[in-house]
N, C-alpha and C. Protein backbone atom coordinates (compact mmCIF):
# COMPACT_ATOMS: atom_id res chain seq x y z
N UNK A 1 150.12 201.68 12.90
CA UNK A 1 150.68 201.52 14.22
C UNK A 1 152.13 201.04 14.09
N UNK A 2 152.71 201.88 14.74
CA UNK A 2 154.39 201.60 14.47
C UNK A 2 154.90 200.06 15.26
N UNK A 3 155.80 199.33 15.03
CA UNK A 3 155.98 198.49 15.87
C UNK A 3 156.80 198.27 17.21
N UNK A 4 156.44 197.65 18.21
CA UNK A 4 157.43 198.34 19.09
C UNK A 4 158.16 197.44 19.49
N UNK A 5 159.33 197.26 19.99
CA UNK A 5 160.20 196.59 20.86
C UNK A 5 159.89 196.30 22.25
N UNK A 6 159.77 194.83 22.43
CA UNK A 6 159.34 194.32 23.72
C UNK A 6 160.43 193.34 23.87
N UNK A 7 160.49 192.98 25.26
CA UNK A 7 161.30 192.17 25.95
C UNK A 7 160.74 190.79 27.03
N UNK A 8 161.42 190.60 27.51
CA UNK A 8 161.22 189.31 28.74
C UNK A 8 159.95 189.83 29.47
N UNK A 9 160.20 190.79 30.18
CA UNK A 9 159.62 190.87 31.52
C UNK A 9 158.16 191.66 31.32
N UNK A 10 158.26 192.50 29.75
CA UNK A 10 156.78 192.76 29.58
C UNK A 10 156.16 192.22 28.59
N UNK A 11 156.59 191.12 27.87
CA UNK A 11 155.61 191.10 26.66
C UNK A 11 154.43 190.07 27.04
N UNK A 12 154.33 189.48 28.07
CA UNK A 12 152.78 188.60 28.72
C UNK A 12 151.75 190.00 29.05
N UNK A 13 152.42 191.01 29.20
CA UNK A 13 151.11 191.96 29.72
C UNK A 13 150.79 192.52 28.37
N UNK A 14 151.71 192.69 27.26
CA UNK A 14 151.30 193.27 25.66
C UNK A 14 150.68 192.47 25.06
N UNK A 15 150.85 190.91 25.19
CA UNK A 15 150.16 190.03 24.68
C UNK A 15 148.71 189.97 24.92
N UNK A 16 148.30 190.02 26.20
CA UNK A 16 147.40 189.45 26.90
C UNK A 16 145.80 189.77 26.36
N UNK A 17 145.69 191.03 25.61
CA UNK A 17 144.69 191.22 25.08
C UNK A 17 144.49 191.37 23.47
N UNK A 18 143.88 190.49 23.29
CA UNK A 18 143.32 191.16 21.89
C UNK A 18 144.41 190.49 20.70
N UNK A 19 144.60 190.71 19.39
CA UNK A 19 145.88 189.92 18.74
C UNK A 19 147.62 191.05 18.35
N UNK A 20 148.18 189.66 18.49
CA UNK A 20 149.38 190.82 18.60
C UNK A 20 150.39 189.82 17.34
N UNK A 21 151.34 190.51 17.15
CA UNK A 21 152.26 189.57 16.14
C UNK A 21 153.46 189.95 16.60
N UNK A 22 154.57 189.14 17.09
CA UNK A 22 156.01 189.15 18.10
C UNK A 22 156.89 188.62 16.92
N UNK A 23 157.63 189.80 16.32
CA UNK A 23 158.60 189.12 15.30
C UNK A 23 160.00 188.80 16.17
N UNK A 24 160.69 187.87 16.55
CA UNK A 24 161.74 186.89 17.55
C UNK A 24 162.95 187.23 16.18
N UNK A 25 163.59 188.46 16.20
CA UNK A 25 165.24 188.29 15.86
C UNK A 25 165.86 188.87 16.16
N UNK A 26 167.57 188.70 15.16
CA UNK A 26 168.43 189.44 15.93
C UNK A 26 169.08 190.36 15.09
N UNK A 27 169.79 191.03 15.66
CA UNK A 27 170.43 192.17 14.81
C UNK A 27 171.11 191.81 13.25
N UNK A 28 171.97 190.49 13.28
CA UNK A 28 173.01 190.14 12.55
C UNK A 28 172.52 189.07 11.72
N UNK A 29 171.06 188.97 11.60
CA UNK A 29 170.00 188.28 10.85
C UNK A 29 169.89 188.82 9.68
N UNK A 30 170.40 188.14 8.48
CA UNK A 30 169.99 188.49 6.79
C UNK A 30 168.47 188.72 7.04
N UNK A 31 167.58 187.05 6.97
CA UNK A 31 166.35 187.27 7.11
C UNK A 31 165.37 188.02 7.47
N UNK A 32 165.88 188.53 9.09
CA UNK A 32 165.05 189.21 9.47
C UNK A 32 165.39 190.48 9.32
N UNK A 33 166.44 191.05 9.22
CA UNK A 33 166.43 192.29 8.47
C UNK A 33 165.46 192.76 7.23
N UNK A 34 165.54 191.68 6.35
CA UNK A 34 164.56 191.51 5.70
C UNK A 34 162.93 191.71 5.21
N UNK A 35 162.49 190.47 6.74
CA UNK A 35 161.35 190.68 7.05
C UNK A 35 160.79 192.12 7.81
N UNK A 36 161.74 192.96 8.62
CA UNK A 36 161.22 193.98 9.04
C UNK A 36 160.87 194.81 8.13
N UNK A 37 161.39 195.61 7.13
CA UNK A 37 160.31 196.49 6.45
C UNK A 37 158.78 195.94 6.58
N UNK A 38 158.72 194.42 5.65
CA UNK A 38 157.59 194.13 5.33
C UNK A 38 156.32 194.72 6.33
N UNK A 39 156.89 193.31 7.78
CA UNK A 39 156.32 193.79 9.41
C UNK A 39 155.99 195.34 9.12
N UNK A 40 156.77 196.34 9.14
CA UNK A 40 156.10 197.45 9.48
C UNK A 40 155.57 197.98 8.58
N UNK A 41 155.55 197.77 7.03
CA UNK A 41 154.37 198.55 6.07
C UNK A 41 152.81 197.53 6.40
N UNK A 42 153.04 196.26 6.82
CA UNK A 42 151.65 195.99 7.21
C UNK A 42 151.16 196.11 8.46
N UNK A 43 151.81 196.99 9.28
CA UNK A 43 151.42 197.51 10.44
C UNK A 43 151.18 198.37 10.78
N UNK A 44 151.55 199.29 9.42
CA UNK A 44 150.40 200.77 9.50
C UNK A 44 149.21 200.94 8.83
N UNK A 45 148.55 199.20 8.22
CA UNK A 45 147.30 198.53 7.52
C UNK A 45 146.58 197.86 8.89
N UNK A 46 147.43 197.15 9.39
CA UNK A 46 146.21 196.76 10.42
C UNK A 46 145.90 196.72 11.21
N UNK A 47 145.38 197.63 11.60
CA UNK A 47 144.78 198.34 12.91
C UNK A 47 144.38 198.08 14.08
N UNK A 48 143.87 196.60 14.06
CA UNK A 48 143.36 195.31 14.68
C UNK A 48 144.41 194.52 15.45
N UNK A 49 145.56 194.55 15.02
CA UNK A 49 146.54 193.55 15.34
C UNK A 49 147.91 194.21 16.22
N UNK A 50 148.07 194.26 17.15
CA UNK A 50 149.90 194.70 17.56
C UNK A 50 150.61 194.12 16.99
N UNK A 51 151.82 194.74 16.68
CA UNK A 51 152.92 194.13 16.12
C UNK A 51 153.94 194.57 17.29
N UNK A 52 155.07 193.61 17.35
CA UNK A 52 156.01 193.73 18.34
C UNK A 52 156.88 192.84 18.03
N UNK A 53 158.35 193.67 17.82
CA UNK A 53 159.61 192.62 18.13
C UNK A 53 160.61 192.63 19.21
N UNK A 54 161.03 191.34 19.48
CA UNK A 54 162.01 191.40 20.32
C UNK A 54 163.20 190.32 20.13
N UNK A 55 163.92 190.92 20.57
CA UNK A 55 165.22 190.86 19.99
C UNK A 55 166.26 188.92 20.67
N UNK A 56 166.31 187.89 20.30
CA UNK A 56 166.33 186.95 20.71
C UNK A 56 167.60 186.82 21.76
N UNK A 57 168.83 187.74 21.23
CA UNK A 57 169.96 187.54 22.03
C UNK A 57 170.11 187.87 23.53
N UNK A 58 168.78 189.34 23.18
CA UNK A 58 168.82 189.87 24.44
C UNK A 58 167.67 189.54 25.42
N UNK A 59 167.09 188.66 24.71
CA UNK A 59 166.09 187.89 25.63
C UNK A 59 165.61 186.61 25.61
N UNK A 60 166.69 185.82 26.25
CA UNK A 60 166.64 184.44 26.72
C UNK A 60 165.19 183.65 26.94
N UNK A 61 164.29 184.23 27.90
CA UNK A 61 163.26 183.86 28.56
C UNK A 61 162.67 183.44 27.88
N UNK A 62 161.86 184.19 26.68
CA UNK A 62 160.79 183.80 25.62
C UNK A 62 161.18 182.88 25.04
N UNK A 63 162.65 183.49 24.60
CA UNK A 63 163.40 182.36 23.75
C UNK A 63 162.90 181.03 23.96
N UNK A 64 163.63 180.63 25.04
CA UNK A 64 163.54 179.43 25.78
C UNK A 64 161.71 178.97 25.86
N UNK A 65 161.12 179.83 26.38
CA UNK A 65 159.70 179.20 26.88
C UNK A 65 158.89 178.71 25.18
N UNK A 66 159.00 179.99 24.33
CA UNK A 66 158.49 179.44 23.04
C UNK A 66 159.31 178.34 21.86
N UNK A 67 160.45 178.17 22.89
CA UNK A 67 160.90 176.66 21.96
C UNK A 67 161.65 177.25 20.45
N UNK A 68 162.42 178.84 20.58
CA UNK A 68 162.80 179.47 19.50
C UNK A 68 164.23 178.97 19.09
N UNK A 69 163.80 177.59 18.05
CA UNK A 69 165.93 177.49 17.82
C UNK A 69 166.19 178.42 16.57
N UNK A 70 165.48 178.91 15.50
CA UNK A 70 165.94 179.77 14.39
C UNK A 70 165.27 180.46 14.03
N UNK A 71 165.47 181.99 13.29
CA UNK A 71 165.16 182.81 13.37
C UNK A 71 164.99 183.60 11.89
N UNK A 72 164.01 184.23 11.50
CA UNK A 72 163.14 185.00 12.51
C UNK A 72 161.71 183.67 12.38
N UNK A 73 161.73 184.47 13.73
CA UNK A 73 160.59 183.32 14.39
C UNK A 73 158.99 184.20 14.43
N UNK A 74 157.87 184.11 13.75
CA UNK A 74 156.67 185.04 13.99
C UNK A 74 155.85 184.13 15.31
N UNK A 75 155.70 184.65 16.33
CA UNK A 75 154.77 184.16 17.23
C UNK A 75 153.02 185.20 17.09
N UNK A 76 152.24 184.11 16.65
CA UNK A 76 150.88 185.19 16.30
C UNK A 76 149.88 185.00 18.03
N UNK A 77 149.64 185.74 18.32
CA UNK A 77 148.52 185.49 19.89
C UNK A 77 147.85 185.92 19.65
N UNK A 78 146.53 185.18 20.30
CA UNK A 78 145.14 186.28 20.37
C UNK A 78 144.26 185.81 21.46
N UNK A 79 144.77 187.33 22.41
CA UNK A 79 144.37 187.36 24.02
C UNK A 79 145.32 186.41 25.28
N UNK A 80 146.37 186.23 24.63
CA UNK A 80 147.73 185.65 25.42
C UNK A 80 148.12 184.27 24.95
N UNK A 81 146.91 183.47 24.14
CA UNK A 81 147.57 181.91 23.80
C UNK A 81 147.75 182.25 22.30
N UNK A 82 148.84 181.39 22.53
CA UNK A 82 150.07 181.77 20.95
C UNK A 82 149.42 180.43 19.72
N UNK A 83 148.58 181.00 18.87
CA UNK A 83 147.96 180.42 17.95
C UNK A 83 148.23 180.20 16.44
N UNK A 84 149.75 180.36 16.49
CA UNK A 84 151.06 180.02 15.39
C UNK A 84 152.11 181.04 15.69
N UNK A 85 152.56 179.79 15.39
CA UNK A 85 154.34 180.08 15.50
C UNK A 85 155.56 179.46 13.96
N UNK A 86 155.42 180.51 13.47
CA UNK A 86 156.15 180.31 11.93
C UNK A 86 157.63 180.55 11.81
N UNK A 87 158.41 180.22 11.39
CA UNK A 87 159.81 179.96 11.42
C UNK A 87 159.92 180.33 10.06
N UNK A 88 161.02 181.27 9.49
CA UNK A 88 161.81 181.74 8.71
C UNK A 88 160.88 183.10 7.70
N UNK A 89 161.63 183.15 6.67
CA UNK A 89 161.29 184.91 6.00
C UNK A 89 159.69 184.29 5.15
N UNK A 90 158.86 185.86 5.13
CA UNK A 90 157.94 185.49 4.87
C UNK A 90 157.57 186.75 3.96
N UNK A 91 157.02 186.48 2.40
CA UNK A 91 156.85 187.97 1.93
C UNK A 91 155.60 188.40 2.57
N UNK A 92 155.09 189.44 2.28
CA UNK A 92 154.33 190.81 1.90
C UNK A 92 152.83 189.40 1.80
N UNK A 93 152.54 188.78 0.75
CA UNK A 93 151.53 187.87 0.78
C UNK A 93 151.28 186.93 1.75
N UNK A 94 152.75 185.67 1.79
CA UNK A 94 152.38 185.11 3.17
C UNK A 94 152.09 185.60 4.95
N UNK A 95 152.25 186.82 4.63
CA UNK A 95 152.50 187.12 5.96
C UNK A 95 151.06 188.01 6.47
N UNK A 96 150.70 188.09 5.32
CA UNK A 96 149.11 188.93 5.03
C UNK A 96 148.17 187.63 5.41
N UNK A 97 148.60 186.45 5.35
CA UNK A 97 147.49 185.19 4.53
C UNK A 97 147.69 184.96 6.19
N UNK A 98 148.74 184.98 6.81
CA UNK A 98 148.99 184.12 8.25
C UNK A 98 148.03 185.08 9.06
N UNK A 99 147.78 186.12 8.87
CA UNK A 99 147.35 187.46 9.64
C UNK A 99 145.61 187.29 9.60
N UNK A 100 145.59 186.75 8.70
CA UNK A 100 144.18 186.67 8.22
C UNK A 100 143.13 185.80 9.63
């Protein structure tokens, strides 16, 4: 499952069911440049889980409501309440182990 780009005003209705993983960065991010390959080779493994990023500059709201000061930020949900929230780069293993 490819990952998709979400924003402010829809990602409570993408969240809301089932588990999802919201990678929080920005364009001009070493890190999260980084972390995106990883994000999307384990998101055509797990089948179970959404993956979704959105982009922090261009969306204030979340920013603000999930308390995001640095980046990249993984917010994990399952069925709308956010049941970790991990701060900075994460390989291929940790990010498998958080998923778990």
């Amino acid at each position: 499952m490819a990952v998709v780009e979400i924003n402010d005003k829809n990602i409570e209705e993408l969240i809301k069911e089932g588990k999802a993983l919201v990678d929080c960065y920005a364009s001009w991010c070493g890190p999260c440049r980084m972390l995106a390959p990883i994000i999307d080779e384990i998101s055509n493994v797990k089948s179970d889980i959404k993956f979704y990023k959105l982009d922090v500059d261009n969306n204030p709201e979340t920013s603000i409501k999930y308390g995001i000061m640095s980046i990249p930020t993984l917010l994990i949900f399952e069925n709308g309440e956010l049941k970790n929230q991990v701060v900075g780069f994460k390989d291929k293993n940790e990010l498998n182990e958080l998923l778990k």
